[in-house]
Protein backbone atom coordinates (compact mmCIF):
# COMPACT_ATOMS: atom_id res chain seq x y z
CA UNK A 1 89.05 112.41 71.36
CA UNK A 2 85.62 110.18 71.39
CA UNK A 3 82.90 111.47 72.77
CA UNK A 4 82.39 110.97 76.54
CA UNK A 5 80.59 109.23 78.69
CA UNK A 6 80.29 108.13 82.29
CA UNK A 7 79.98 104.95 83.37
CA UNK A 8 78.91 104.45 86.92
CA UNK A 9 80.06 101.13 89.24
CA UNK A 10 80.09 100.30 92.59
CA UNK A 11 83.20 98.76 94.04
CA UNK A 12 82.45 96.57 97.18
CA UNK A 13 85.95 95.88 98.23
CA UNK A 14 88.39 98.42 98.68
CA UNK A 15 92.24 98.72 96.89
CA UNK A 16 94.99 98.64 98.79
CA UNK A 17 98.00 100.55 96.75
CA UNK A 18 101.37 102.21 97.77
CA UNK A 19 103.35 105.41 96.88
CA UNK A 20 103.67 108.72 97.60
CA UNK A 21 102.12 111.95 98.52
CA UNK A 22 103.10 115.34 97.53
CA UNK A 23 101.20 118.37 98.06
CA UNK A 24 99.82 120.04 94.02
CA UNK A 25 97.78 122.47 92.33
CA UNK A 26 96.24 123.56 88.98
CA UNK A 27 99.98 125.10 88.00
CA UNK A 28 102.51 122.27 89.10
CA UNK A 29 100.57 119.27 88.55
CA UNK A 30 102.21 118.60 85.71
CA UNK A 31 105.49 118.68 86.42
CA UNK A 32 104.75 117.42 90.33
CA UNK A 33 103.57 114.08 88.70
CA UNK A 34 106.62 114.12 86.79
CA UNK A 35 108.70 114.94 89.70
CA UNK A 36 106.73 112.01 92.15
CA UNK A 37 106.57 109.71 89.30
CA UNK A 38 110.42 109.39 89.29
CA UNK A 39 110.47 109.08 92.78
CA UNK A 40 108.32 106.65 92.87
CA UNK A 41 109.84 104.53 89.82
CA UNK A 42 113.53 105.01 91.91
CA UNK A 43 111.99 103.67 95.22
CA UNK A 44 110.51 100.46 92.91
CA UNK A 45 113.53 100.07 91.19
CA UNK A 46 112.34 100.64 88.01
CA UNK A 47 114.03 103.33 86.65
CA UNK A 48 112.56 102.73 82.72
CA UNK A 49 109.10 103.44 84.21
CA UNK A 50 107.48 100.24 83.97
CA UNK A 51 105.30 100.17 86.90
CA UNK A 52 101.92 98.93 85.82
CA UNK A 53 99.27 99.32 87.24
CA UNK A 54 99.96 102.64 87.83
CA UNK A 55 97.67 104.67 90.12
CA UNK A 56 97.36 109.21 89.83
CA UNK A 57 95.06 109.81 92.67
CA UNK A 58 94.41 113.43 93.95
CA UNK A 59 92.18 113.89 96.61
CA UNK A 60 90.86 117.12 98.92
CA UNK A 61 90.77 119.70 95.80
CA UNK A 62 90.27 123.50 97.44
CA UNK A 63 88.41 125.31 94.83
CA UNK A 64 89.97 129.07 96.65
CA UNK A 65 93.42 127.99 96.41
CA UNK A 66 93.28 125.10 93.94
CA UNK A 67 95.46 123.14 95.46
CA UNK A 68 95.09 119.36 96.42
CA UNK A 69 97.07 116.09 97.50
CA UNK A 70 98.75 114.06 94.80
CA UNK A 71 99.70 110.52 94.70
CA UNK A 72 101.27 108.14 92.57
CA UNK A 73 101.27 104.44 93.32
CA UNK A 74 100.53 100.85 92.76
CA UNK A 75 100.31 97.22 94.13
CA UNK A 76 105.15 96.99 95.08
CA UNK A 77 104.79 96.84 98.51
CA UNK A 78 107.77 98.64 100.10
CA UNK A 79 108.72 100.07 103.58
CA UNK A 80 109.66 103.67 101.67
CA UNK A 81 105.91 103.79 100.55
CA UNK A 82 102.93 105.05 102.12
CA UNK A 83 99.79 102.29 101.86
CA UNK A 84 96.54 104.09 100.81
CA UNK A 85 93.26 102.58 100.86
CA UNK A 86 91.10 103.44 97.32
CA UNK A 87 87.72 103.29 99.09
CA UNK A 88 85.22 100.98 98.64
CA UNK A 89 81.79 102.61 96.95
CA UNK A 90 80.04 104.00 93.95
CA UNK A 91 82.25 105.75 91.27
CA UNK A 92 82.18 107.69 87.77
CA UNK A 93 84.72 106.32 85.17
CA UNK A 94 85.43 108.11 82.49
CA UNK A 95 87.71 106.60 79.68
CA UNK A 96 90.07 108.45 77.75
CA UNK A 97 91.65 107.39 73.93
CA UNK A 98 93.64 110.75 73.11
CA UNK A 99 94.58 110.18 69.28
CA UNK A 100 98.39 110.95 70.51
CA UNK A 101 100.37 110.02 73.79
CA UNK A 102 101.75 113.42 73.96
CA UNK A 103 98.11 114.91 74.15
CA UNK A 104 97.16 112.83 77.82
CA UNK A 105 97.51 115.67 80.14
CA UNK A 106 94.60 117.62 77.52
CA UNK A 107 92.69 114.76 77.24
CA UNK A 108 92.52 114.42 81.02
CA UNK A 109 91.47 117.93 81.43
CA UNK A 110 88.95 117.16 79.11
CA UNK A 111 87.55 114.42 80.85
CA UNK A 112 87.49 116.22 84.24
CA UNK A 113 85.54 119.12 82.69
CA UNK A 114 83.00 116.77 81.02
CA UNK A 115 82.53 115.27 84.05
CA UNK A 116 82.13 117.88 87.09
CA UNK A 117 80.88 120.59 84.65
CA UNK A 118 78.73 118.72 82.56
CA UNK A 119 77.49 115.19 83.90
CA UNK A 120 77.54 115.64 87.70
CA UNK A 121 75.10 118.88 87.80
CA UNK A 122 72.37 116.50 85.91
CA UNK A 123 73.34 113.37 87.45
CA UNK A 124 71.75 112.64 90.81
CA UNK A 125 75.22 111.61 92.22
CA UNK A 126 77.96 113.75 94.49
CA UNK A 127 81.77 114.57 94.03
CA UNK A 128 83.53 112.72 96.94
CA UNK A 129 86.62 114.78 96.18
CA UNK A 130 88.61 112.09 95.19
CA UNK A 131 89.70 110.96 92.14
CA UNK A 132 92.10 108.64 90.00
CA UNK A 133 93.63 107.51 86.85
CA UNK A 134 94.09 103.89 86.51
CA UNK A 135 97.39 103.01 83.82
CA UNK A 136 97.26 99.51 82.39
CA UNK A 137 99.43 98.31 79.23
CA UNK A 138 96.52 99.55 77.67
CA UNK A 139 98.01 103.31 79.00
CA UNK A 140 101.17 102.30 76.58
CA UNK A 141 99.52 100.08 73.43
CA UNK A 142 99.30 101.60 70.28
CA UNK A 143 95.37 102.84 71.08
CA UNK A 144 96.32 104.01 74.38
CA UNK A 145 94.10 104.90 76.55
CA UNK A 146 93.42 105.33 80.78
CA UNK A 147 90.69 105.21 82.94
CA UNK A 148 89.67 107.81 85.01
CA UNK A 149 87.61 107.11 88.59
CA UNK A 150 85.41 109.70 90.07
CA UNK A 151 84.34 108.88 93.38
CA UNK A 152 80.82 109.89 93.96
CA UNK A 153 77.82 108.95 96.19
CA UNK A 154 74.03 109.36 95.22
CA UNK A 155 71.93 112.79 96.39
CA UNK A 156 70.95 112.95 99.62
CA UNK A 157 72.94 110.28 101.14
């Protein structure tokens, strides 16, 4: 993977977006994405997986128990999805090129290390504790690659 880097924007408008919850942690999140994604793809009637944009969003991370909430989504509006609001503010994006489609879930790891472990001590900016990937066609092009969204607020606001 390229090296790094964080890129910081500020959003004024908020994104509306619609899916579904499941509870996750550090163990299952792979296969609970798996698991919601199909749901998800069922409830939109797209059963090939061709929902883009496609939003991963987990949000309220515990560090004791590592567990968090879990959502997939996007814009299909539908009375079997839940509408979340991605909040309007500053955020961290990080964007990802693994070399090979099977290596995303290491390449996201890698990302989300960089970034709390590395960037944020030095930064002058906050976690929010909320977070999300953001699929395009780009997600599924022959130089794939996603972005991820940090949300974060400057120090001492």
């Amino acid at each position: 993977m390229s090296k790094l880097q964080v890129k910081i924007i500020e959003k004024t408008e908020g994104i509306s977006v619609f899916g579904l919850w499941l509870n996750s942690n550090d163990k299952s999140v792979s296969k609970d994405i798996i698991t919601l994604s199909k749901k998800y793809y069922e409830i939109a009637d797209k059963r090939d997986g061709k929902v883009l944009p496609f939003y991963v969003l987990s949000k309220d991370y515990n560090e004791q128990t590592k567990s968090f909430k879990l959502f997939i989504g996007g814009f299909l509006e539908n009375s079997n999805l839940e509408k979340v609001e991605l909040p309007k503010g500053y955020y961290g994006i990080v964007t990802i090129k693994p070399k090979l489609g099977f290596l995303w879930g290491l390449s996201i790891g890698e990302a989300k290390r960089y970034f709390y472990a590395q960037w944020l001590p030095n930064s002058g900016y906050k976690a929010l504790n909320m977070e999300y990937e953001y699929h395009t066609e780009k997600s599924v092009s022959k130089k794939p690659e996603i972005e991820i969204y940090f949300a974060i607020d400057k120090k001492g606001q």
